[in-house]
N, C-alpha and C. Protein backbone atom coordinates (compact mmCIF):
# COMPACT_ATOMS: atom_id res chain seq x y z
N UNK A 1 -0.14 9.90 9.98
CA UNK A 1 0.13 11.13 10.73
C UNK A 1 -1.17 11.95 10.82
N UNK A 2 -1.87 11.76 11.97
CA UNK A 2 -2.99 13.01 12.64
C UNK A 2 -2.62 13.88 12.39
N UNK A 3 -3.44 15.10 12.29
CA UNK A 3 -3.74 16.09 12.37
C UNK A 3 -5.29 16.92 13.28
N UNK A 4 -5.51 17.68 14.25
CA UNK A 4 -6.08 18.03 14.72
C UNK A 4 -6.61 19.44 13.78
N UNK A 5 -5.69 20.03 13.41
CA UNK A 5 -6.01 21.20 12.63
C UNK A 5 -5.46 21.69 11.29
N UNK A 6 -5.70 21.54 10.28
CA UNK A 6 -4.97 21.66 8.66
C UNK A 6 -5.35 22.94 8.14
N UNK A 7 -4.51 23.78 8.33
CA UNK A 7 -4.47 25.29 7.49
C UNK A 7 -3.83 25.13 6.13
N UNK A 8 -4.70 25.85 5.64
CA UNK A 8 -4.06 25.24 4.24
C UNK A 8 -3.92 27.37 3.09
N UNK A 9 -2.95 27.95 2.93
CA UNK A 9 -2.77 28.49 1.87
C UNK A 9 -3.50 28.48 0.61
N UNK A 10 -4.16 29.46 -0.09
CA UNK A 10 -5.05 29.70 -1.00
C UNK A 10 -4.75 29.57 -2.26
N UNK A 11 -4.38 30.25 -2.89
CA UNK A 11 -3.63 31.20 -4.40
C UNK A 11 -2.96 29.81 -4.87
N UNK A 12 -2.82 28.75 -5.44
CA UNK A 12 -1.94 27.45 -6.05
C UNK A 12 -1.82 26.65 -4.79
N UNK A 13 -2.63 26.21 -4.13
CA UNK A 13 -3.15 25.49 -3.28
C UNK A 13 -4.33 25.19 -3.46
N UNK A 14 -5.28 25.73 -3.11
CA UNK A 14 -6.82 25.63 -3.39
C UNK A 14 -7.22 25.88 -4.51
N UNK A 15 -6.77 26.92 -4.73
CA UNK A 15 -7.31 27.99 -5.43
C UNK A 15 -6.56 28.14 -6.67
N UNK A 16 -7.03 27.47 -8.52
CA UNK A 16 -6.29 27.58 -9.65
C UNK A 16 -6.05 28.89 -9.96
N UNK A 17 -5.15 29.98 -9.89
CA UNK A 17 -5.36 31.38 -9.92
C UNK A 17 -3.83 31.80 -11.09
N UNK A 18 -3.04 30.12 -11.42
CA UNK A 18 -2.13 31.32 -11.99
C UNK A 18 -1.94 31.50 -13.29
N UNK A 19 -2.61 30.91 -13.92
CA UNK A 19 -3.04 31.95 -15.08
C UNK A 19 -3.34 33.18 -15.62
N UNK A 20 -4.38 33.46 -14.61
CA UNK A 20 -5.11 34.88 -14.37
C UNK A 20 -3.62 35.53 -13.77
N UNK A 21 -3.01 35.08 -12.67
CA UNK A 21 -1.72 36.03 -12.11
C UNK A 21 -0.32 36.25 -13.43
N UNK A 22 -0.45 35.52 -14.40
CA UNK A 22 0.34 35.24 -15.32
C UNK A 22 -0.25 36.36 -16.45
N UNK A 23 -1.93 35.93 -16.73
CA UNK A 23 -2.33 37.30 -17.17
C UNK A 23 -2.21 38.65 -16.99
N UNK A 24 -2.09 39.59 -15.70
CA UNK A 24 -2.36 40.54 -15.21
C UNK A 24 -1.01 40.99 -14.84
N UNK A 25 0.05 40.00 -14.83
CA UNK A 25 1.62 40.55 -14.47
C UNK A 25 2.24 41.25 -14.66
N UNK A 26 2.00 41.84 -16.48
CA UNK A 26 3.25 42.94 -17.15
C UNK A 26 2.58 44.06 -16.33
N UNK A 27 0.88 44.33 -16.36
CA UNK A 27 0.34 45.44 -16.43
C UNK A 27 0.37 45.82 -14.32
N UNK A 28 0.73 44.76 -14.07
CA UNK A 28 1.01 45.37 -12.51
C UNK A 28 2.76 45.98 -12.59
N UNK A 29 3.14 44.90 -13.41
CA UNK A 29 4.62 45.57 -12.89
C UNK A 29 5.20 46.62 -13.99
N UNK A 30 4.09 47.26 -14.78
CA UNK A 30 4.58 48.27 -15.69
C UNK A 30 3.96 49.30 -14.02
N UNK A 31 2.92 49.20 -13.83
CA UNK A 31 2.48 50.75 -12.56
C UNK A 31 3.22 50.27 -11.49
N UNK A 32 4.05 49.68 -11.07
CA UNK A 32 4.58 49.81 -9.80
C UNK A 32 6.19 49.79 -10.37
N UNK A 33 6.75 49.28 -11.44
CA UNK A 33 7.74 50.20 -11.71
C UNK A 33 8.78 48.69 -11.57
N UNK A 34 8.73 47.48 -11.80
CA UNK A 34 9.19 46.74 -11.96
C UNK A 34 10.06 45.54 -12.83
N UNK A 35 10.28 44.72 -13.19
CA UNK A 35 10.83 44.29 -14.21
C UNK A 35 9.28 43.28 -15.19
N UNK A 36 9.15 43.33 -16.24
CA UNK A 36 8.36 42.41 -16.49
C UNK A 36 8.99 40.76 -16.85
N UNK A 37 7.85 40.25 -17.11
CA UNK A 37 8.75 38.47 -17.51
C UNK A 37 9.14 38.36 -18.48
N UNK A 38 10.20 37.92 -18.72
CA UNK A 38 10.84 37.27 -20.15
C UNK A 38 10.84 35.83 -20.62
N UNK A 39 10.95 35.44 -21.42
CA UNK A 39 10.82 34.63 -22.38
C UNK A 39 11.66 33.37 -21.25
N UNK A 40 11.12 32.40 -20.83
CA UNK A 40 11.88 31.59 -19.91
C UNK A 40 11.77 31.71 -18.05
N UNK A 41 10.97 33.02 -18.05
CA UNK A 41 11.17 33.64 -16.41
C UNK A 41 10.33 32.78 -15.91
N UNK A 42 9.42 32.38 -16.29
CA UNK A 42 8.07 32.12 -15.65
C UNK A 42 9.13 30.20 -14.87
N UNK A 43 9.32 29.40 -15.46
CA UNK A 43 9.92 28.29 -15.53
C UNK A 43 11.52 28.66 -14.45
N UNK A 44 11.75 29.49 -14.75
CA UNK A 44 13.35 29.94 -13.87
C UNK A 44 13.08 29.97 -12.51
N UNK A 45 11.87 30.96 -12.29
CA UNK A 45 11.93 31.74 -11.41
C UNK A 45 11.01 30.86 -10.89
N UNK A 46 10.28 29.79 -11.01
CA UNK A 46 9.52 28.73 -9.73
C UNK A 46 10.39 28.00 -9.15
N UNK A 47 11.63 28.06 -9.76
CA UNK A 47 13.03 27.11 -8.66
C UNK A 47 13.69 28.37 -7.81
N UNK A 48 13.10 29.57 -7.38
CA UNK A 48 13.72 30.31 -6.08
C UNK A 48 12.93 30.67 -5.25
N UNK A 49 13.70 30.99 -3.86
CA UNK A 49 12.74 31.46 -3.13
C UNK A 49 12.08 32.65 -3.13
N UNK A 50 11.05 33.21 -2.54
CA UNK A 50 10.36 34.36 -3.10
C UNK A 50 11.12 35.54 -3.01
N UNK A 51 12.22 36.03 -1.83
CA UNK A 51 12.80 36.76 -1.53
C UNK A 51 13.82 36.98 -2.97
N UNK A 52 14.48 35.89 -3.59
CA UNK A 52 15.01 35.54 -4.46
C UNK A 52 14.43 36.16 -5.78
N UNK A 53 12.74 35.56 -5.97
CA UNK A 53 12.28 35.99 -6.99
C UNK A 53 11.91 38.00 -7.04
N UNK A 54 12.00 38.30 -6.08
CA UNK A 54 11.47 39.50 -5.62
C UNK A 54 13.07 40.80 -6.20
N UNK A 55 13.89 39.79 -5.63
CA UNK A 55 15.84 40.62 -6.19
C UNK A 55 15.66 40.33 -7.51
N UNK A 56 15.03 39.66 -8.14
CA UNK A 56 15.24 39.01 -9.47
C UNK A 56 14.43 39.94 -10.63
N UNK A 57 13.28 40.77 -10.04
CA UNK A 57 12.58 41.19 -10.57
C UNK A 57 12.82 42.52 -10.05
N UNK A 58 13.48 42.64 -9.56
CA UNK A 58 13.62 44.29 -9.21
C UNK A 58 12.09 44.84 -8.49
N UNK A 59 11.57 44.13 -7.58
CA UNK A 59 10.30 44.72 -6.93
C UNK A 59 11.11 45.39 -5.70
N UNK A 60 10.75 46.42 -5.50
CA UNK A 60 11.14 46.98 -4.54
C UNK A 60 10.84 47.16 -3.08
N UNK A 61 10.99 46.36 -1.59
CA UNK A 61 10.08 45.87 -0.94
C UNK A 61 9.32 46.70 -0.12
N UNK A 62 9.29 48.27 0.05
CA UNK A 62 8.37 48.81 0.00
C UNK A 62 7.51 49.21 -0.42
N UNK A 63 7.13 49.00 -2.09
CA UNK A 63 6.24 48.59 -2.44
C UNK A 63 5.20 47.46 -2.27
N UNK A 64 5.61 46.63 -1.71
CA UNK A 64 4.87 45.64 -1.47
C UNK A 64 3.67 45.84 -0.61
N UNK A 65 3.06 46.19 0.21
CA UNK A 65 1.63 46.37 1.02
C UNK A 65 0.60 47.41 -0.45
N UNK A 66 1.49 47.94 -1.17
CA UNK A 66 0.70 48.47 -2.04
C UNK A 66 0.31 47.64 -3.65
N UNK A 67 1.44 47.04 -3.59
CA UNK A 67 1.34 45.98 -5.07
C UNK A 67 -0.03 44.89 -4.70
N UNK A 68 0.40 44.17 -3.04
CA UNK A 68 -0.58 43.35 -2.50
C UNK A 68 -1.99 43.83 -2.82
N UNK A 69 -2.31 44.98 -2.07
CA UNK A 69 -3.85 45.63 -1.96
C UNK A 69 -3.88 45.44 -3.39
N UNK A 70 -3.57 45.90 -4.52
CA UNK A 70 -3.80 46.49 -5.76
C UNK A 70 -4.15 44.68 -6.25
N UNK A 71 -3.38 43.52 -6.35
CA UNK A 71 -3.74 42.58 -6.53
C UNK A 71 -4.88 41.97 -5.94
N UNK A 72 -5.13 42.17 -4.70
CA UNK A 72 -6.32 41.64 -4.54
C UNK A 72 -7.85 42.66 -4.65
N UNK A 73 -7.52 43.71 -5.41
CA UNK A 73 -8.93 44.53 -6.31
C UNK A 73 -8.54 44.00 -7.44
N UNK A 74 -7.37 43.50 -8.13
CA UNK A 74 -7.33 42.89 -9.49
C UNK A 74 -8.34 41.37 -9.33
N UNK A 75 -7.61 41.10 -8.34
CA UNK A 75 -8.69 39.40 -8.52
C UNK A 75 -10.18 39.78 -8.00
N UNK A 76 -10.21 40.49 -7.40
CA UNK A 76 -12.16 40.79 -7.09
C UNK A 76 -12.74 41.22 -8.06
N UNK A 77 -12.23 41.63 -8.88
CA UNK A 77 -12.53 42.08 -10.58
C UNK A 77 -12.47 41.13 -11.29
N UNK A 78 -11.51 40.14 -11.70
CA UNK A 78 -11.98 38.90 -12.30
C UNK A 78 -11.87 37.78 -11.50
N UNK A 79 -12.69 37.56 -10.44
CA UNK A 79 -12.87 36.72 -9.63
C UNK A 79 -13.59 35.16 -10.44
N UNK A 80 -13.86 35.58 -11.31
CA UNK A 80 -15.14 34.60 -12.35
C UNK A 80 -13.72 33.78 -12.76
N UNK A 81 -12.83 34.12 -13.14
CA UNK A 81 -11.26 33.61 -13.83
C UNK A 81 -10.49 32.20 -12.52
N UNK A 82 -11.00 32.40 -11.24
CA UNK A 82 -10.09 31.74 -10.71
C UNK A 82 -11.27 30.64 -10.44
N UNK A 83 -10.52 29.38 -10.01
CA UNK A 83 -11.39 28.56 -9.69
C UNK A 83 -11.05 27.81 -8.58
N UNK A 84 -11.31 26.20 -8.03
CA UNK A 84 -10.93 25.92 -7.02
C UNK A 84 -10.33 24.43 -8.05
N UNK A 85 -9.34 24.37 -7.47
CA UNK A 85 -8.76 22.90 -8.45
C UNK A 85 -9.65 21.41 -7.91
N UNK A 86 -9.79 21.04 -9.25
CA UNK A 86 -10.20 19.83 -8.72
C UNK A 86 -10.27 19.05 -7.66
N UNK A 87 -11.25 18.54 -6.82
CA UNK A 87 -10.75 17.65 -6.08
C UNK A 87 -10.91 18.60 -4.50
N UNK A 88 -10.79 19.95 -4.76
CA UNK A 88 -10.65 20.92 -3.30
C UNK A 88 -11.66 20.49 -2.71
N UNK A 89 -12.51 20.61 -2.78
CA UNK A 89 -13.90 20.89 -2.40
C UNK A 89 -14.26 19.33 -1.42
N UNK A 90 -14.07 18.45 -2.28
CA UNK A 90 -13.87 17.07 -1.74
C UNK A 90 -13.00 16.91 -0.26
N UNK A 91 -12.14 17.39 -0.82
CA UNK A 91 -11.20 17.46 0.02
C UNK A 91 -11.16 17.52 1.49
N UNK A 92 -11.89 19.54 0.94
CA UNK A 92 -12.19 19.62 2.96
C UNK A 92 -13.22 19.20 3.36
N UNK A 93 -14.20 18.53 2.31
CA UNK A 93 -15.35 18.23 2.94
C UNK A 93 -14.61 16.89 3.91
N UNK A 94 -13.64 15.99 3.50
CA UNK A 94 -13.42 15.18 4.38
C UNK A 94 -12.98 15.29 5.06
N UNK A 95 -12.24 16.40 5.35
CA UNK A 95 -11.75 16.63 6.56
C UNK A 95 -12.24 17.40 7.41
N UNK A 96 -13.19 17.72 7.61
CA UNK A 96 -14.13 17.95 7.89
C UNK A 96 -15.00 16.92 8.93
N UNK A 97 -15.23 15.98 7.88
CA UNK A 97 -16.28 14.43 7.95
C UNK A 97 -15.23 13.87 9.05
N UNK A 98 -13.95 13.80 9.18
CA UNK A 98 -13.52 13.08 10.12
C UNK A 98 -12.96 13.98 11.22
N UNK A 99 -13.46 15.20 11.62
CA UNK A 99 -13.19 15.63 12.33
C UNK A 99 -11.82 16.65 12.70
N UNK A 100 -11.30 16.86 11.45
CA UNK A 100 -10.17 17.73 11.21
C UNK A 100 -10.38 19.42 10.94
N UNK A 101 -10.32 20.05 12.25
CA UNK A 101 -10.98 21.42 11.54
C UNK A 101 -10.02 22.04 10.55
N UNK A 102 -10.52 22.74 9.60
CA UNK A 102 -9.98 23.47 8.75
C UNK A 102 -10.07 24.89 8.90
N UNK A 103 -8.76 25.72 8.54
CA UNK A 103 -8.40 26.85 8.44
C UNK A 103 -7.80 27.44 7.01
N UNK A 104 -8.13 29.04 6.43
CA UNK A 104 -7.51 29.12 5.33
C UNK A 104 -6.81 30.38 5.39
N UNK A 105 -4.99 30.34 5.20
CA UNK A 105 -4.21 31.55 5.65
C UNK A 105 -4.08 31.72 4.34
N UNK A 106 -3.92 33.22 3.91
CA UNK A 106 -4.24 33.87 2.84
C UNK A 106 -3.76 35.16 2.94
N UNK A 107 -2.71 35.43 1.72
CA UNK A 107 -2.57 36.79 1.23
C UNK A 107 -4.02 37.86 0.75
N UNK A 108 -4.92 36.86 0.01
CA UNK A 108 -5.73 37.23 -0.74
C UNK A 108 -6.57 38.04 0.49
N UNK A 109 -8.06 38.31 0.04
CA UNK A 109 -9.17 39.16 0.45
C UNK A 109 -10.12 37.94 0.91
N UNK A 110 -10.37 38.24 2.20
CA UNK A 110 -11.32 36.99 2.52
C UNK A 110 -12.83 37.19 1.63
N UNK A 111 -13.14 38.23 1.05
CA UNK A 111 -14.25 38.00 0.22
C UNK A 111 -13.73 37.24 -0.97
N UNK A 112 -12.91 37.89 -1.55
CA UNK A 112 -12.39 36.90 -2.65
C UNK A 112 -12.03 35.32 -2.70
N UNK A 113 -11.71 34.79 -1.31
CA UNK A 113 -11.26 33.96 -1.16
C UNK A 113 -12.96 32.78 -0.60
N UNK A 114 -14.15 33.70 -0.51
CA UNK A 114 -15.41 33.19 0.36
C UNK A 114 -15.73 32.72 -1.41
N UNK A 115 -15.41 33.83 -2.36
CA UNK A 115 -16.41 33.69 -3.34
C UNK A 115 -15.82 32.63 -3.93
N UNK A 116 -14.83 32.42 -4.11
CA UNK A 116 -14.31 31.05 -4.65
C UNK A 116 -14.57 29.49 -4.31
N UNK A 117 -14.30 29.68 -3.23
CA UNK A 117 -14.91 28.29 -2.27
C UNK A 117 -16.35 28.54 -2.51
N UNK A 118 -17.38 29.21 -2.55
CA UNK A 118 -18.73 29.27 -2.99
C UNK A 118 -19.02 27.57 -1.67
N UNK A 119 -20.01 26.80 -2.11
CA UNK A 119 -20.51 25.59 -0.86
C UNK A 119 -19.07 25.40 -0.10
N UNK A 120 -18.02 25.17 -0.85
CA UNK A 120 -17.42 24.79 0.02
C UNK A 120 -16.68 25.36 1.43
N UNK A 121 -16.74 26.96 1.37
CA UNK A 121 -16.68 27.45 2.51
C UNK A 121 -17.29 27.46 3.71
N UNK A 122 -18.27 26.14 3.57
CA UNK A 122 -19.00 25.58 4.80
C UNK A 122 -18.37 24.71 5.48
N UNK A 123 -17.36 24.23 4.91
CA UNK A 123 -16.09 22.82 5.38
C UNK A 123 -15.13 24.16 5.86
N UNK A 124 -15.02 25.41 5.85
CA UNK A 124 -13.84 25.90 6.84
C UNK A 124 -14.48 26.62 8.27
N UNK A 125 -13.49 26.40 9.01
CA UNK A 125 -14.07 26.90 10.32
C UNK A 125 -13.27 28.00 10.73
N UNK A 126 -12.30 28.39 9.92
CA UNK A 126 -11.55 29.63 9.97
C UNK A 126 -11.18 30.02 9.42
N UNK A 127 -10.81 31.79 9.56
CA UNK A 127 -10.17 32.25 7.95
C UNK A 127 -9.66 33.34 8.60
N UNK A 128 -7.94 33.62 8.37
CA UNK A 128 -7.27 34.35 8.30
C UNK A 128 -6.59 34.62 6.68
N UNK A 129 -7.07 36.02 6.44
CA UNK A 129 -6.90 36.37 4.86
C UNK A 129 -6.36 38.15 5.13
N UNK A 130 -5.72 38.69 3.95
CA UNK A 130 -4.78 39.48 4.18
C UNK A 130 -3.69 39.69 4.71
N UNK A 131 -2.69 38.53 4.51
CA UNK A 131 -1.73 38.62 5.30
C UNK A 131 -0.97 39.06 4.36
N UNK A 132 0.21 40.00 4.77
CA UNK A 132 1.29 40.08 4.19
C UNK A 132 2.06 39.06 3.20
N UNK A 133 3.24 39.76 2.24
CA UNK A 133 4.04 38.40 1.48
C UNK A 133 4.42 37.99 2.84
N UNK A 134 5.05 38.35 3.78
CA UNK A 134 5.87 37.74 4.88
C UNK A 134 5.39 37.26 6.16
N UNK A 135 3.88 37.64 6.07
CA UNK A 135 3.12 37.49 7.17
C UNK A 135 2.36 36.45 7.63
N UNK A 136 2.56 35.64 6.88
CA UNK A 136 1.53 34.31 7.26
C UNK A 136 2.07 33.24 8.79
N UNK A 137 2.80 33.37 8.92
CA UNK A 137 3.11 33.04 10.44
C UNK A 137 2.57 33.79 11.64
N UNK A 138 2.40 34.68 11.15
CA UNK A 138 1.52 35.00 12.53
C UNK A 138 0.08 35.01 12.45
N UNK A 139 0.00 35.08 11.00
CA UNK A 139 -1.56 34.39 10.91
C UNK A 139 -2.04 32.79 11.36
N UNK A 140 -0.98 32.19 11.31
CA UNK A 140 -1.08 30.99 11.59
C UNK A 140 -1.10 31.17 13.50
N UNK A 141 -0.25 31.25 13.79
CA UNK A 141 -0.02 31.48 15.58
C UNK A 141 -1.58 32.15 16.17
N UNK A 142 -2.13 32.96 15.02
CA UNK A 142 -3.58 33.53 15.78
C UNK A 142 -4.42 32.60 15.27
N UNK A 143 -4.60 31.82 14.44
CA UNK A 143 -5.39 30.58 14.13
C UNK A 143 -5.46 29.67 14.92
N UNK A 144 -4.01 29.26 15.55
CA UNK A 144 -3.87 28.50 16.44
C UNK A 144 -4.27 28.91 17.97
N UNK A 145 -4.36 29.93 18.34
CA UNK A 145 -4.87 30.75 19.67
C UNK A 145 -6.12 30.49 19.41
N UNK A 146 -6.68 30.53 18.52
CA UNK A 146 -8.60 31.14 18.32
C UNK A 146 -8.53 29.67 18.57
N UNK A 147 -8.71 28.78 17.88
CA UNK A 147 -8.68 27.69 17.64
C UNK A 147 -8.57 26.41 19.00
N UNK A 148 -7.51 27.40 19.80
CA UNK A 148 -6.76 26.66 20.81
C UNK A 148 -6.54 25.31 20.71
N UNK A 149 -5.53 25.16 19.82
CA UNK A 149 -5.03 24.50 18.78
C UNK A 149 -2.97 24.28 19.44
N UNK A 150 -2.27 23.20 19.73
CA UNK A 150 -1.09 23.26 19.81
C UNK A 150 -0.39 23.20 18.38
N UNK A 151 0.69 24.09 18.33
CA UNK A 151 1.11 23.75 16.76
C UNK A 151 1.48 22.91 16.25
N UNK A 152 1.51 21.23 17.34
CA UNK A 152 2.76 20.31 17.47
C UNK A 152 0.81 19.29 16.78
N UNK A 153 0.23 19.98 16.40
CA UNK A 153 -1.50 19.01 16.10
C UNK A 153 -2.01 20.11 15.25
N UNK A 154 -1.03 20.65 14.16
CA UNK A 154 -1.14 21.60 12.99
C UNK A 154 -0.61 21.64 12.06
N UNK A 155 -0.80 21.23 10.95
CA UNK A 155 -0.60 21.86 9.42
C UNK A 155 -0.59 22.64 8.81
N UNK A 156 0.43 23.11 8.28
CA UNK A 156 -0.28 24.32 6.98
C UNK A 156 0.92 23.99 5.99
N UNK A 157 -0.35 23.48 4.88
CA UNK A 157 -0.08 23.07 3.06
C UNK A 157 -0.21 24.59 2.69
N UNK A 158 1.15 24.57 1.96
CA UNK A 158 0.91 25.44 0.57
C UNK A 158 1.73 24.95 -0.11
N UNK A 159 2.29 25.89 -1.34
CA UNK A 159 2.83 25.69 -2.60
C UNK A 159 4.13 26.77 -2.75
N UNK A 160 4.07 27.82 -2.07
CA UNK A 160 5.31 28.39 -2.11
C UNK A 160 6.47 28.12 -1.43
N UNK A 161 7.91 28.80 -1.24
CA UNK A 161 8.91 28.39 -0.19
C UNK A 161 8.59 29.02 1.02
N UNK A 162 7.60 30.44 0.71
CA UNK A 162 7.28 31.18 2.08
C UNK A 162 6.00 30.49 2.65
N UNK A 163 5.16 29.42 2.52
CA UNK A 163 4.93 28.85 3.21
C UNK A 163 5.41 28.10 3.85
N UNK A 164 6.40 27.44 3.58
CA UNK A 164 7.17 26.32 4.13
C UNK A 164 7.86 26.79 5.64
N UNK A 165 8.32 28.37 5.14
CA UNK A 165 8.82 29.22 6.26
C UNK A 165 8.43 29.41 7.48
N UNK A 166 6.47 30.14 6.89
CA UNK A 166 5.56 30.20 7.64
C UNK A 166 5.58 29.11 8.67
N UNK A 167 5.12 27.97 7.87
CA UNK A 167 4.73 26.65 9.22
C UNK A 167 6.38 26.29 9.98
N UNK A 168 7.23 26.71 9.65
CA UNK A 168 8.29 26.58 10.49
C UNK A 168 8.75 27.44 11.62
N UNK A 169 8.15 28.13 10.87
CA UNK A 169 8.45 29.50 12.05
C UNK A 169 7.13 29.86 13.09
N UNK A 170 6.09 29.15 12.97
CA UNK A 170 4.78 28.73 13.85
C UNK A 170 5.35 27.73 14.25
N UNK A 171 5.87 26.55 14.12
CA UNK A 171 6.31 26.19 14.75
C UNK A 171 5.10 24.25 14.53
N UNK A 172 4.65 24.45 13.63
CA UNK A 172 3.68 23.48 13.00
C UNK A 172 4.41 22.29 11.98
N UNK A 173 3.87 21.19 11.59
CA UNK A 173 4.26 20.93 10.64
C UNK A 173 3.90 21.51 9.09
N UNK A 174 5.10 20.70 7.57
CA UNK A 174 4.64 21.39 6.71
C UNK A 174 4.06 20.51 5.50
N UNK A 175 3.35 21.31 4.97
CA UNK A 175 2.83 20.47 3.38
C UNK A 175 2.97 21.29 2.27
N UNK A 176 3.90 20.37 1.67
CA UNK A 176 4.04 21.60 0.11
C UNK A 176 2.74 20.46 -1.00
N UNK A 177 2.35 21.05 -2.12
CA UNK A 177 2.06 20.47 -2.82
C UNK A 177 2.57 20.99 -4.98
N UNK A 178 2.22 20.14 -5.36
CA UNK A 178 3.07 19.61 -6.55
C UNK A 178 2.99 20.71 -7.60
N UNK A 179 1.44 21.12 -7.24
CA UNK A 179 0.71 22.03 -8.59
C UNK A 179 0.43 23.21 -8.33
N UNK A 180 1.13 23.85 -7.53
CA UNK A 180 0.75 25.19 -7.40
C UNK A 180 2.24 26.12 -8.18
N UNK A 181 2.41 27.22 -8.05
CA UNK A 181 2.97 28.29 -8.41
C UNK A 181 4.61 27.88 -8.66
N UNK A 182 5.50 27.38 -7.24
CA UNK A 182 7.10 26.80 -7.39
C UNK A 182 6.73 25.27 -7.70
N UNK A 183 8.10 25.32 -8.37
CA UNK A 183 8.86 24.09 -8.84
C UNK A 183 8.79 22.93 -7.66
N UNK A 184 7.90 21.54 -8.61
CA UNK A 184 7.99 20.21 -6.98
C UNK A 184 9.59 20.04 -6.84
N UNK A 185 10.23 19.61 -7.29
CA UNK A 185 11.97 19.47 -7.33
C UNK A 185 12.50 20.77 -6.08
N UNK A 186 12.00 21.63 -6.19
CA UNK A 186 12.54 22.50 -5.46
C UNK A 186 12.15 22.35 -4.00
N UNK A 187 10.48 22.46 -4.35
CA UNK A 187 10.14 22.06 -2.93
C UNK A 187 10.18 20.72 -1.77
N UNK A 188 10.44 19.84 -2.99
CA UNK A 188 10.94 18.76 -2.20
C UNK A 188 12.04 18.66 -1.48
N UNK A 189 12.93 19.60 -2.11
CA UNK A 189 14.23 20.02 -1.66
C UNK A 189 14.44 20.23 -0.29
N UNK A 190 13.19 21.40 0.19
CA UNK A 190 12.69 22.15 1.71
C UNK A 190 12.58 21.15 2.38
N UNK A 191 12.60 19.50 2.47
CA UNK A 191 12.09 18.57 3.15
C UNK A 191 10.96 19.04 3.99
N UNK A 192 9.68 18.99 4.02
CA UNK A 192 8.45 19.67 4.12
C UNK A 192 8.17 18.69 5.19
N UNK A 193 7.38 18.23 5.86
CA UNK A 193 6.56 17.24 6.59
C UNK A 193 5.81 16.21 5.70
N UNK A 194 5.37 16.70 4.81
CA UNK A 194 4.51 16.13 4.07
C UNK A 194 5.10 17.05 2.30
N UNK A 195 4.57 15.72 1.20
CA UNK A 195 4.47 16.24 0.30
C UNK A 195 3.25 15.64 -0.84
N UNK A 196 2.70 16.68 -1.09
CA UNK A 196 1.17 16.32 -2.16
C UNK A 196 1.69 16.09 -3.56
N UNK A 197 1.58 14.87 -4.23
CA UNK A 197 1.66 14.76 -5.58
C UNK A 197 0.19 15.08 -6.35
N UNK A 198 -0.76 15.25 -5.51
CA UNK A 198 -2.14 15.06 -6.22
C UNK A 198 -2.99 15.57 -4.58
N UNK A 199 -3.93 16.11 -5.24
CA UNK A 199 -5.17 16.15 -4.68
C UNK A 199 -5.62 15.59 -3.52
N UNK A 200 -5.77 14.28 -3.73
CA UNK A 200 -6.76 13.43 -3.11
C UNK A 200 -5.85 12.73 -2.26
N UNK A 201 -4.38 12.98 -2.51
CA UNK A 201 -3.67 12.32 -1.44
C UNK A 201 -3.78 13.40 0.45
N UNK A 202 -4.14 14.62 0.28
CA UNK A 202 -3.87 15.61 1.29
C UNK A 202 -5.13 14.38 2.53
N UNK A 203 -6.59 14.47 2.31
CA UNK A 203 -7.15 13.84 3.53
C UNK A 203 -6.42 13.21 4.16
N UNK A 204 -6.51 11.47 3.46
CA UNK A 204 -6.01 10.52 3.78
C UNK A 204 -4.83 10.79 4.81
N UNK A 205 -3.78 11.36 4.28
CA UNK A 205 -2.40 11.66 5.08
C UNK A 205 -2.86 12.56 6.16
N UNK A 206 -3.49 13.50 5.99
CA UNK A 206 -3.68 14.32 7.37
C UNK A 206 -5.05 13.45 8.32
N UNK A 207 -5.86 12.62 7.99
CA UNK A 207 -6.64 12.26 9.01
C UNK A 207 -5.92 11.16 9.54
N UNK A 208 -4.60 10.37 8.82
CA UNK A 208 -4.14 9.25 9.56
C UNK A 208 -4.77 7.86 9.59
């Protein structure tokens, strides 16, 4: 299965970050007034969807454009903490090498997201960053305009259920992968387009 264009989601996709998000959790959701994690949450709460995890935790969803901003000055502050998982870097370089442009849709801060990729942000040819929790579909639809790109010769891998959403509701195919943030069992569930057990399987399958 070709691909002409592979957008790929940042934060447990590319990008090893949840530790550090596991670190910094009580102390966001003690100032915004939320529930913190309990003993078991972390494991519970990767088998729902985010909307799910969001009722679950008592976040309140107008808070959200402000919790967002505040997280991504938390990660530009310990930006040194996140890394790129094994194997990334490789990755887009090949897709790349065979002619697959790459795009990266992102909640995060496109500086935050430049400093991480460090060389390897020379293998992307686009970057839509700051999107909303709910917003990454239309980040994708303007990726695909710039790009001039059909969505029916587009990807976008991530790791959450609201990606899965995203590329459905663009109207693209989808890629979940194994090691990011939700449960694989769950996401396999979403019947995705594609599914990543590892790394090094994403080229191969998207150059065809």
């Amino acid at each position: 299965m070709s691909h002409r264009l592979a957008l790929f989601d940042f934060d447990g996709t590319l990008a090893d970050s949840q530790d550090w998000f596991l670190g910094i959790f009580d102390q966001v959701a003690d100032r915004f007034g939320y529930r913190r994690l309990a003993p078991g949450d972390r494991e519970r709460l990767r088998g729902l969807e985010t909307r799910a995890i969001l009722h679950d935790l008592g976040v309140p969803t107008w808070k959200l454009p402000m919790i967002a901003k505040h997280m991504r000055e938390l990660a530009a502050r310990d930006i040194d903490q996140i890394r790129l998982f094994p194997g990334a870097a490789e990755m887009l370089a090949a897709l790349k090498a065979a002619g697959v442009q790459v795009a990266v849709v992102s909640s995060n801060d496109e500086g935050n997201v430049l400093r991480v990729l460090g060389p390897a942000a020379a293998h992307v040819a686009y970057f839509a960053c700051g999107a909303s929790l709910f917003g990454k579909a239309s980040k994708i639809r303007g990726v695909l305009k710039a790009m001039r790109a059909e969505p029916r010769d587009a990807i976008f891998v991530g790791d959450e259920t609201r990606d899965a959403a995203a590329a459905r509701d663009a109207g693209t195919d989808s890629g979940l992968v194994a090691w990011g943030y939700a449960d694989p069992n769950f996401l396999r569930s979403l019947s995705p387009t594609l599914f990543f057990e590892r790394m090094d399987e994403i080229a191969p399958a998207l150059i065809g």
